[in-house]
N, C-alpha and C. Protein backbone atom coordinates (compact mmCIF):
# COMPACT_ATOMS: atom_id res chain seq x y z
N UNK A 1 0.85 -1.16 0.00
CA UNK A 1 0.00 0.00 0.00
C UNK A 1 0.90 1.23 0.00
N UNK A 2 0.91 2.02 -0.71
CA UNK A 2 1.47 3.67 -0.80
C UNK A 2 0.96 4.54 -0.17
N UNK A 3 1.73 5.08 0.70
CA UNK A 3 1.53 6.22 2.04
C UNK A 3 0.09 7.17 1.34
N UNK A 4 -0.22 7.50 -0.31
CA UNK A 4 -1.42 8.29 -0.57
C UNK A 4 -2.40 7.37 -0.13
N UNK A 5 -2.86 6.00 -0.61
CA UNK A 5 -3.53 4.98 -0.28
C UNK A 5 -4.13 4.82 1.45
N UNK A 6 -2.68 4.83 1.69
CA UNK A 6 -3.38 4.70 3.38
C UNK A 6 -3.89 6.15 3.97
N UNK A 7 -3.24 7.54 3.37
CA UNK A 7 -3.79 8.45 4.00
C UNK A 7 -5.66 8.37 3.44
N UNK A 8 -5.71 8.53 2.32
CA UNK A 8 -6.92 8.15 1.79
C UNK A 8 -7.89 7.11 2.68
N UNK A 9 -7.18 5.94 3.12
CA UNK A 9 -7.96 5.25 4.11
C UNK A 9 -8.05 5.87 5.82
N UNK A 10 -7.48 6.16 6.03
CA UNK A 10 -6.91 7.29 7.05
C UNK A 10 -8.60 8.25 7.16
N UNK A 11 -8.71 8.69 6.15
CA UNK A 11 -9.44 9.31 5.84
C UNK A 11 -11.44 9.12 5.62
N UNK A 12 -11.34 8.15 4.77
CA UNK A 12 -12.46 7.26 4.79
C UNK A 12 -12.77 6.47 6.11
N UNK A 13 -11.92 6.07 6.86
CA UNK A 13 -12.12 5.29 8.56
C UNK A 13 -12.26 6.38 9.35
N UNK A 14 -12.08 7.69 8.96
CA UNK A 14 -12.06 8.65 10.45
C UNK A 14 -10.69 8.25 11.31
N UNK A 15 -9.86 7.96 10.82
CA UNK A 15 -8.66 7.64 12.13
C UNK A 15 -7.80 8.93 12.22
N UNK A 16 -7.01 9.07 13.25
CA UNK A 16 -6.52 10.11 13.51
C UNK A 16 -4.93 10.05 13.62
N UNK A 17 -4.21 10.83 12.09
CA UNK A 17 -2.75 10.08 11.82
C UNK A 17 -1.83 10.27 12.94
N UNK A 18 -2.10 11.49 13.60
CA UNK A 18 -1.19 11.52 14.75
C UNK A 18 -1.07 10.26 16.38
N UNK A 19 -2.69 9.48 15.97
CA UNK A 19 -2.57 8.50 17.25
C UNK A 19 -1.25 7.15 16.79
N UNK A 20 -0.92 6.58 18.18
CA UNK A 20 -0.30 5.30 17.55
C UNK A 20 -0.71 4.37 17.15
N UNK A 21 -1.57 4.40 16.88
CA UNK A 21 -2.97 3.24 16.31
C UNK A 21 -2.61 3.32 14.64
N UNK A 22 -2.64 4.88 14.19
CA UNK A 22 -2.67 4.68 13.14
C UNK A 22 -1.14 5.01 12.49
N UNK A 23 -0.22 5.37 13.28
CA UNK A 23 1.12 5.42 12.85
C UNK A 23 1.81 4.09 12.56
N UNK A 24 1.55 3.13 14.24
CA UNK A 24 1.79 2.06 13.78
C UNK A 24 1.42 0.95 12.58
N UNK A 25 0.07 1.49 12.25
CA UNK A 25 -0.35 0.47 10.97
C UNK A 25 -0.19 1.02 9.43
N UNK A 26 0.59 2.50 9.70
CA UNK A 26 0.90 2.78 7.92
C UNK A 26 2.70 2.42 8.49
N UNK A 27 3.36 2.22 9.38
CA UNK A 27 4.05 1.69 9.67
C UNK A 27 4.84 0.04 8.90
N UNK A 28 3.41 -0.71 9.13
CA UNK A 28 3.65 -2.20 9.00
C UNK A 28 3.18 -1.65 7.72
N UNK A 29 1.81 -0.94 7.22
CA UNK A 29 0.99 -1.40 6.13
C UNK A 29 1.88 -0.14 4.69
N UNK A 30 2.39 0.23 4.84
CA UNK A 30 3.37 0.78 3.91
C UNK A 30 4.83 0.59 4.15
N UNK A 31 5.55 1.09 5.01
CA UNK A 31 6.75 1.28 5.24
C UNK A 31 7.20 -0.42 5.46
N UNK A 32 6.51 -1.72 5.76
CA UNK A 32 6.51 -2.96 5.72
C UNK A 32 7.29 -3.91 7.44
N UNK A 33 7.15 -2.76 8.02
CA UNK A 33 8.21 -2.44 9.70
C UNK A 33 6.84 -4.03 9.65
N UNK A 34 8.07 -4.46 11.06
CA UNK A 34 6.84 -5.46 11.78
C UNK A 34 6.46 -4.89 12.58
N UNK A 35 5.20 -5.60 13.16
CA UNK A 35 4.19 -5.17 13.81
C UNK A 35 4.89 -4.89 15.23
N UNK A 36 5.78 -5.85 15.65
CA UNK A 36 6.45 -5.62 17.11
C UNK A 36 7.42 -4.70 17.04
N UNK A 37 8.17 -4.06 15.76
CA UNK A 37 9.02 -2.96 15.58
C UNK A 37 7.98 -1.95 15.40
N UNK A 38 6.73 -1.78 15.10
CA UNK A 38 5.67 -0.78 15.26
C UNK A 38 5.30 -0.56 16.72
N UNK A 39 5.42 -1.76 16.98
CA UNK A 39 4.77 -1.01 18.56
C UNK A 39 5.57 -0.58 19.38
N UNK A 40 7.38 -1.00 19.44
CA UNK A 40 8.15 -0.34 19.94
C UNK A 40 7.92 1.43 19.31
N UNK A 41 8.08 1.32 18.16
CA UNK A 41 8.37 2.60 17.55
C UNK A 41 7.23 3.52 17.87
N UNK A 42 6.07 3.47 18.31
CA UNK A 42 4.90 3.89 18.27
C UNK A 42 4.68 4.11 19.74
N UNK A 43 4.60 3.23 20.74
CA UNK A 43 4.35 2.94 22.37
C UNK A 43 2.93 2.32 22.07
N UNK A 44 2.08 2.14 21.22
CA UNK A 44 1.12 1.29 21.21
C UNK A 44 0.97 -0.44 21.60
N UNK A 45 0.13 -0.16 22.48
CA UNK A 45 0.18 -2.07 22.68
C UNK A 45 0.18 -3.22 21.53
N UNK A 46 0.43 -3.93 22.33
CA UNK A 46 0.37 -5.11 20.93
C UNK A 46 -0.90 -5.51 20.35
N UNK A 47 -1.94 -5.06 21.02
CA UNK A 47 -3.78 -5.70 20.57
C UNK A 47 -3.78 -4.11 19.80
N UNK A 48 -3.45 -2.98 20.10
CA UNK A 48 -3.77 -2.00 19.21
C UNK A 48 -3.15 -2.15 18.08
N UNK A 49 -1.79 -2.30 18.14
CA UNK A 49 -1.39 -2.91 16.40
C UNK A 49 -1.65 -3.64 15.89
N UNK A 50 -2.49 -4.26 16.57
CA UNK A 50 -2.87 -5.87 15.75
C UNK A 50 -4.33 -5.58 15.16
N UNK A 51 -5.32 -4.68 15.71
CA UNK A 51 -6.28 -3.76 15.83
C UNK A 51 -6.35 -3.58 14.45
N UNK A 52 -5.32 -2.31 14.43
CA UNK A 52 -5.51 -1.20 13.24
C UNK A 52 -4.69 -1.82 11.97
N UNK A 53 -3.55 -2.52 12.35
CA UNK A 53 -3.24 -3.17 11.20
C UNK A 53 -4.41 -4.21 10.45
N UNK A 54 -5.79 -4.87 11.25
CA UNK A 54 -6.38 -5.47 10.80
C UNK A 54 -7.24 -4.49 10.37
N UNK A 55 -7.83 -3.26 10.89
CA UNK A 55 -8.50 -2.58 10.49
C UNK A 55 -8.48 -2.14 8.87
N UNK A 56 -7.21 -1.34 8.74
CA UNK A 56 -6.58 -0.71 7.75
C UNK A 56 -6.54 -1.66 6.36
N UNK A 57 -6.30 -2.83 7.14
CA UNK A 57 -5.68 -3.82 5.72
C UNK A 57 -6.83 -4.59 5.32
N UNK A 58 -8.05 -4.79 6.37
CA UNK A 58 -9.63 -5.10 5.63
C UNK A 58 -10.24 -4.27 4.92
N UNK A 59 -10.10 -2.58 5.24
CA UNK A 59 -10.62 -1.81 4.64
C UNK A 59 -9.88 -2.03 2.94
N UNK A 60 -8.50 -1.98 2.87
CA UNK A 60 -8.11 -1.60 1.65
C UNK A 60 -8.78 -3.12 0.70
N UNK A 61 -8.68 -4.06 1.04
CA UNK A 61 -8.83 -5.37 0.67
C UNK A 61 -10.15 -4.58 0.05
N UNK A 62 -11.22 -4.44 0.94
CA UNK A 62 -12.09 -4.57 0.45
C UNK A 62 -12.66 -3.15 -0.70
N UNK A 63 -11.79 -1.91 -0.25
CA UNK A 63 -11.98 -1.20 -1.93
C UNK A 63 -11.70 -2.01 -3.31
N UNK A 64 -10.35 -2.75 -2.74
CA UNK A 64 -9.56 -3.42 -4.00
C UNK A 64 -10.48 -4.24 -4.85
N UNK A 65 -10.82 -5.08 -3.62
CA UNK A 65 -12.61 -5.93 -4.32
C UNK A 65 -13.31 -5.28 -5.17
N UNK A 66 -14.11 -4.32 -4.40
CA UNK A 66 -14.93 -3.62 -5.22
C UNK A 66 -14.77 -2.97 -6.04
N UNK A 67 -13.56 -2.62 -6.59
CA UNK A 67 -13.36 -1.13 -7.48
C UNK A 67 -12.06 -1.93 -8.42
N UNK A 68 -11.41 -2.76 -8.13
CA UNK A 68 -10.72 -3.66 -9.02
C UNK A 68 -11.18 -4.86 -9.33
N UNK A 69 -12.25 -5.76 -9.47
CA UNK A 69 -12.50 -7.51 -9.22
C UNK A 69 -11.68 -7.94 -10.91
N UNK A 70 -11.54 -7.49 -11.75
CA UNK A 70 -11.42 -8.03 -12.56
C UNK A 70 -9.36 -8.11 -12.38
N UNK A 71 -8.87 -6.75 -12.23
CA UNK A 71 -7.47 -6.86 -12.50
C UNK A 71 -6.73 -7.39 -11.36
N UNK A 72 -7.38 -8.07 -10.40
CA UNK A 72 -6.92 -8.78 -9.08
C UNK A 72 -6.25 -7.74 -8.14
N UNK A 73 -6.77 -6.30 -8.35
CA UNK A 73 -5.80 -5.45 -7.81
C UNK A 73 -4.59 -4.30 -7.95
N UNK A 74 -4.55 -3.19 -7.12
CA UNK A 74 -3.33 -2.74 -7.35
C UNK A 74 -1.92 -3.01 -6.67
N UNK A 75 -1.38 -3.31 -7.31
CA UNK A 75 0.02 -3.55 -6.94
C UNK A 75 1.12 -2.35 -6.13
């Protein structure tokens, strides 16, 4: 996912980029950090990164569905 992508989702979820909720998951979900190097880097617990990284990465899945089904996606 590309940092426009997730702000865009960022955006559509209502999340707030400055919490560690959502630092840590454009963290893992762009920059590709693991989730336990996110939560050091962040101070977020480990159920909140696990949280928003699931959050973030169902949401995009499911634009990709809907708005790509034929080209399996953007890369």
């Amino acid at each position: 996912m590309t940092d426009e992508q997730f702000g865009v989702l960022t955006e559509l979820l209502r999340g707030t980029p400055e919490s560690p909720a959502n630092q840590a998951a454009r963290a893992v979900l762009v920059a590709g950090m693991t989730q336990a190097d996110a939560m050091r880097a962040t101070g977020a617990t480990r159920s909140t990164v696990h949280d928003a990284v699931k959050r973030y990465g169902d949401a995009d899945a499911k634009i990709r569905r809907a708005y790509l089904p034929a080209s399996g996606g953007i890369k």
